[in-house]
Protein backbone atom coordinates (compact mmCIF):
# COMPACT_ATOMS: atom_id res chain seq x y z
CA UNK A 1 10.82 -1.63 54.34
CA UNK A 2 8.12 -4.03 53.78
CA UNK A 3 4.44 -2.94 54.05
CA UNK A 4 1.71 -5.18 55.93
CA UNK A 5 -1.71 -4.93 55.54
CA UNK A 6 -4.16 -7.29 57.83
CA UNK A 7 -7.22 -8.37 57.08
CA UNK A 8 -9.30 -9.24 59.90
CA UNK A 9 -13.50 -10.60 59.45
CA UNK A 10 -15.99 -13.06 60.79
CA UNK A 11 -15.71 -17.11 59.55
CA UNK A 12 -16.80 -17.03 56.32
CA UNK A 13 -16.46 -13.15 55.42
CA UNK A 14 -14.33 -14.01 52.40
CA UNK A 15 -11.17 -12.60 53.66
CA UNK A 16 -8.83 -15.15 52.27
CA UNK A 17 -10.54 -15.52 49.05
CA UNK A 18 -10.41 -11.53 48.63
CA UNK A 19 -6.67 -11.40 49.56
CA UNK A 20 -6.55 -14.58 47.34
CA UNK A 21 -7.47 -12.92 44.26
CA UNK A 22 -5.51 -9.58 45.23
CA UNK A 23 -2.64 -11.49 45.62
CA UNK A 24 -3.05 -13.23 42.02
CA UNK A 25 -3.49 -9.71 39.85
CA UNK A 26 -0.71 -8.58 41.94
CA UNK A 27 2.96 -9.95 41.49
CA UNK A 28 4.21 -7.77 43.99
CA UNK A 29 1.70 -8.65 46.49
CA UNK A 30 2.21 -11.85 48.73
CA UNK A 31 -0.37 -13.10 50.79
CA UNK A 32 -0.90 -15.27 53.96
CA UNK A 33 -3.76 -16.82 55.60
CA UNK A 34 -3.16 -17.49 59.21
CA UNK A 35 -5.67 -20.87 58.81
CA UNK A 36 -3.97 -22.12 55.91
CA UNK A 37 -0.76 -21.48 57.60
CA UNK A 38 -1.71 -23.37 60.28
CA UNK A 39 -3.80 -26.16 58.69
CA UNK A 40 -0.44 -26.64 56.42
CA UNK A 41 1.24 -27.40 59.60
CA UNK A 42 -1.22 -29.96 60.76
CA UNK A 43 -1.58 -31.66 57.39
CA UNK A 44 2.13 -32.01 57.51
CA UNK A 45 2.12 -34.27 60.82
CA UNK A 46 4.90 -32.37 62.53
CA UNK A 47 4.94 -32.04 66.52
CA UNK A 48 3.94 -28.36 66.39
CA UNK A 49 1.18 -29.30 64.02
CA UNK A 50 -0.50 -32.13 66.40
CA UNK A 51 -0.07 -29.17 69.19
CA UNK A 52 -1.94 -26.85 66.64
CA UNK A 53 -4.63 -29.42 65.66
CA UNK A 54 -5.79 -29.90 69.38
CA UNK A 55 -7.02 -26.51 69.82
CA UNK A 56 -8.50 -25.79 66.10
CA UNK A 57 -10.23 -28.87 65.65
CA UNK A 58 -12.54 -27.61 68.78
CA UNK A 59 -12.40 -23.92 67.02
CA UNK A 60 -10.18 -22.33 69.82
CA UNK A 61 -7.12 -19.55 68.87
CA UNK A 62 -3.87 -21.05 68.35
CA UNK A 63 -1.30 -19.88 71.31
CA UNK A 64 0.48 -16.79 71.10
CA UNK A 65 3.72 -17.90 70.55
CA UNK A 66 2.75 -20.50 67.94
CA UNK A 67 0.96 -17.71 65.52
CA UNK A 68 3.32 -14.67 66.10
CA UNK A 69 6.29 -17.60 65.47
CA UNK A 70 4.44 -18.39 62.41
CA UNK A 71 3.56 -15.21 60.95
CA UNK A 72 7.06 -13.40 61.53
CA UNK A 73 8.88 -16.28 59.37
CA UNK A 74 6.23 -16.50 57.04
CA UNK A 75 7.07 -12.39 56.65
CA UNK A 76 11.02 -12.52 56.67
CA UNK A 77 10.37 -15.09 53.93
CA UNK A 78 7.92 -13.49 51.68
CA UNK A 79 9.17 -12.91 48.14
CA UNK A 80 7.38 -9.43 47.56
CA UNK A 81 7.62 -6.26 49.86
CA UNK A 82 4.17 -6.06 50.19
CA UNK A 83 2.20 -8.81 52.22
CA UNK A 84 -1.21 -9.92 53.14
CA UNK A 85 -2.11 -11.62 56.75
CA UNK A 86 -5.65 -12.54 56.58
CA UNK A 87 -7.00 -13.60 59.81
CA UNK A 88 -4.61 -11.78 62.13
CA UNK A 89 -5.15 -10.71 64.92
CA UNK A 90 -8.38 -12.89 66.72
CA UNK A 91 -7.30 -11.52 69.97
CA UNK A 92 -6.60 -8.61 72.32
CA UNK A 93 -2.87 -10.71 73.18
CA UNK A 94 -2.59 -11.66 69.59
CA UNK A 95 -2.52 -8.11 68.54
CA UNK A 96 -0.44 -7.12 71.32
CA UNK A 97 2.07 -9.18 70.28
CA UNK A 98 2.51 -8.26 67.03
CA UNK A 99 2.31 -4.62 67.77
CA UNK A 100 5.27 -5.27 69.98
CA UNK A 101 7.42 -6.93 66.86
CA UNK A 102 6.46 -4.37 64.81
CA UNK A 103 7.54 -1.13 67.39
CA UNK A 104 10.62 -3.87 67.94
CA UNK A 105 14.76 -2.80 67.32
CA UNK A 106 14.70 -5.63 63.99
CA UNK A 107 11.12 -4.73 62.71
CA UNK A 108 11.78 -3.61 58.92
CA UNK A 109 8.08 -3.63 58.48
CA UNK A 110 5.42 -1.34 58.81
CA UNK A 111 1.98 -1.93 59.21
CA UNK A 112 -0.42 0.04 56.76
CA UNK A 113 -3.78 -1.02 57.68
CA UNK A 114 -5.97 -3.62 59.25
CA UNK A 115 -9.14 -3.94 57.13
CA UNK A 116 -12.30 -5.56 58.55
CA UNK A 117 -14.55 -7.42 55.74
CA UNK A 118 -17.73 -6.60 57.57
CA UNK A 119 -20.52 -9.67 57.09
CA UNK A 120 -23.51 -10.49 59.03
CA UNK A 121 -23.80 -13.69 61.46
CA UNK A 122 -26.49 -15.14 59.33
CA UNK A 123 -24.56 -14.43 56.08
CA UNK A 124 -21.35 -15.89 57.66
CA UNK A 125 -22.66 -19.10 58.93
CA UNK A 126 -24.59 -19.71 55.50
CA UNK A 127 -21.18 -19.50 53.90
CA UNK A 128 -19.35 -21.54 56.13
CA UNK A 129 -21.77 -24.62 56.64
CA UNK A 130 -22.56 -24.46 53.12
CA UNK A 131 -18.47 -24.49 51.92
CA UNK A 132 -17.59 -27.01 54.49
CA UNK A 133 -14.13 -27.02 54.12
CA UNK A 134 -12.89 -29.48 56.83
CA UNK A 135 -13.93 -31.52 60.24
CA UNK A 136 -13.85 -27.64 61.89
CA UNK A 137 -16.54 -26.59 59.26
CA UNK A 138 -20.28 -26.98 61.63
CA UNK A 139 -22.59 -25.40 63.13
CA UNK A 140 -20.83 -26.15 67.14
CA UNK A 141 -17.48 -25.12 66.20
CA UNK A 142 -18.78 -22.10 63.97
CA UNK A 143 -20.89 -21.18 66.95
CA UNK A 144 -17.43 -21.21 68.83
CA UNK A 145 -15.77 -19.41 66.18
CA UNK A 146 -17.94 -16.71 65.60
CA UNK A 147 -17.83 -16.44 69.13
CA UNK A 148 -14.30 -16.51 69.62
CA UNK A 149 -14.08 -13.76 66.94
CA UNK A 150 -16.78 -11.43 68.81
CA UNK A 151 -15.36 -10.85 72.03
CA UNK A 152 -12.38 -8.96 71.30
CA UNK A 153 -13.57 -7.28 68.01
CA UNK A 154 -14.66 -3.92 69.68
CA UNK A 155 -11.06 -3.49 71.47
CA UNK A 156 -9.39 -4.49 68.14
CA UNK A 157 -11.74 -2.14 66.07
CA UNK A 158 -10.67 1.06 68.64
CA UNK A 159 -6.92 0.48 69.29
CA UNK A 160 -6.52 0.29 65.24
CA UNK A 161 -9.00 2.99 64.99
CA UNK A 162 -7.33 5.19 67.02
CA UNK A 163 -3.89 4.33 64.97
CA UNK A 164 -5.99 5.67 62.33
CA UNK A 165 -5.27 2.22 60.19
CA UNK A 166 -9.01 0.60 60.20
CA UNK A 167 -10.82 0.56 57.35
CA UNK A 168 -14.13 -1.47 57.16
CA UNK A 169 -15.00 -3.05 53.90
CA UNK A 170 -19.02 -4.84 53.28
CA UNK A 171 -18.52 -7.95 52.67
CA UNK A 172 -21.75 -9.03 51.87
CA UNK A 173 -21.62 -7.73 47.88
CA UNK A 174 -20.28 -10.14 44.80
CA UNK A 175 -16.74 -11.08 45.51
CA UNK A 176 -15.99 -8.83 42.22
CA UNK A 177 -16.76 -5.86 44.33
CA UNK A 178 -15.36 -6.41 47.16
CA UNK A 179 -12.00 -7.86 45.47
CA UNK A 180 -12.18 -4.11 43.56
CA UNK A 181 -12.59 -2.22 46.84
CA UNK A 182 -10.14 -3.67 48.66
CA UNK A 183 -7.69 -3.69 45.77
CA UNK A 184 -8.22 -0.09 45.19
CA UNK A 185 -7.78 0.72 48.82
CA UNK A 186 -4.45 -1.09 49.22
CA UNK A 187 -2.84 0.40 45.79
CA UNK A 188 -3.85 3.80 47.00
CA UNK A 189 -1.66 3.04 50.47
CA UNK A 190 1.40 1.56 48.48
């Protein structure tokens, strides 16, 4: 059985870069980021990725079907048992979804815990105008983002909550720390 562990968190919370590193001083730990996923698929030019591109280029979440497609082979792929989804789930139907694979007949996977890297607005958009990563990287679409990312976080926060599987992390510390946390939280739940 392989475990999952989400990490959900504002633009700019560090999520991917703290999986990131997890990932690298684990071998047995294999880790996905939802964006990169998805911006792979764009920079590759491929029909789903122009369909992609034309809703995050204006900041918007990617279609169900489109992100639970792309996380579940991404999954049934990974070379390690244990796997990292950073930026899953934005939405009330995204994490519907995926609850619904996992409680599914062919779901060999089971999901350990959703952890939310905790950052404030103003230290979010300071890290994401200042990284500037790509054309989505400004202070409109982060506006959009952040906002995008708001709505649904209290439902998300209380259906994992009451699953008992939500642990909040600060992500405002040195990415040492946090990296450390985190890293010490998921080895104690493997």
């Amino acid at each position: 059985m392989k475990k999952l562990f989400l990490i959900i968190g504002a633009p700019g919370s560090g999520k991917t870069t703290d999986a990131e590193l997890i990932a690298e001083q684990n071998d047995n730990i294999t880790h996905y980021s939802t964006g990169d996923m998805l911006r792979a698929e764009v920079a590759s030019g491929s029909e789903l990725g122009l369909e992609i591109d034309s809703f995050i280029s204006k900041g918007l979440i990617v279609p169900i079907k489109i992100a639970i497609e792309t996380i579940v082979n991404a999954i049934k792929n990974a070379p390690t048992d244990i796997i990292i989804i950073d930026g899953y789930p934005r939405s009330m139907e995204q994490l519907n979804a995926l609850d619904e694979y996992l409680n599914g007949d062919d779901s060999s996977l089971d999901l350990c815990s959703v952890i939310e890297v905790e950052v404030s607005e103003e230290t979010a958009r300071d890290r994401v105008l200042g990284r500037a990563r790509g054309a989505d990287d400004n202070t409109e679409v982060f506006d959009n983002r952040m906002k995008v990312y708001t709505q649904p976080l209290e439902d998300i926060q209380a259906f994992y909550s009451a699953k008992n599987i939500l642990k909040v992390i600060s992500g405002e510390g040195t990415i040492e720390e946090i990296v450390s946390e985190m890293g010490t939280f998921i080895e104690s739940k493997i």
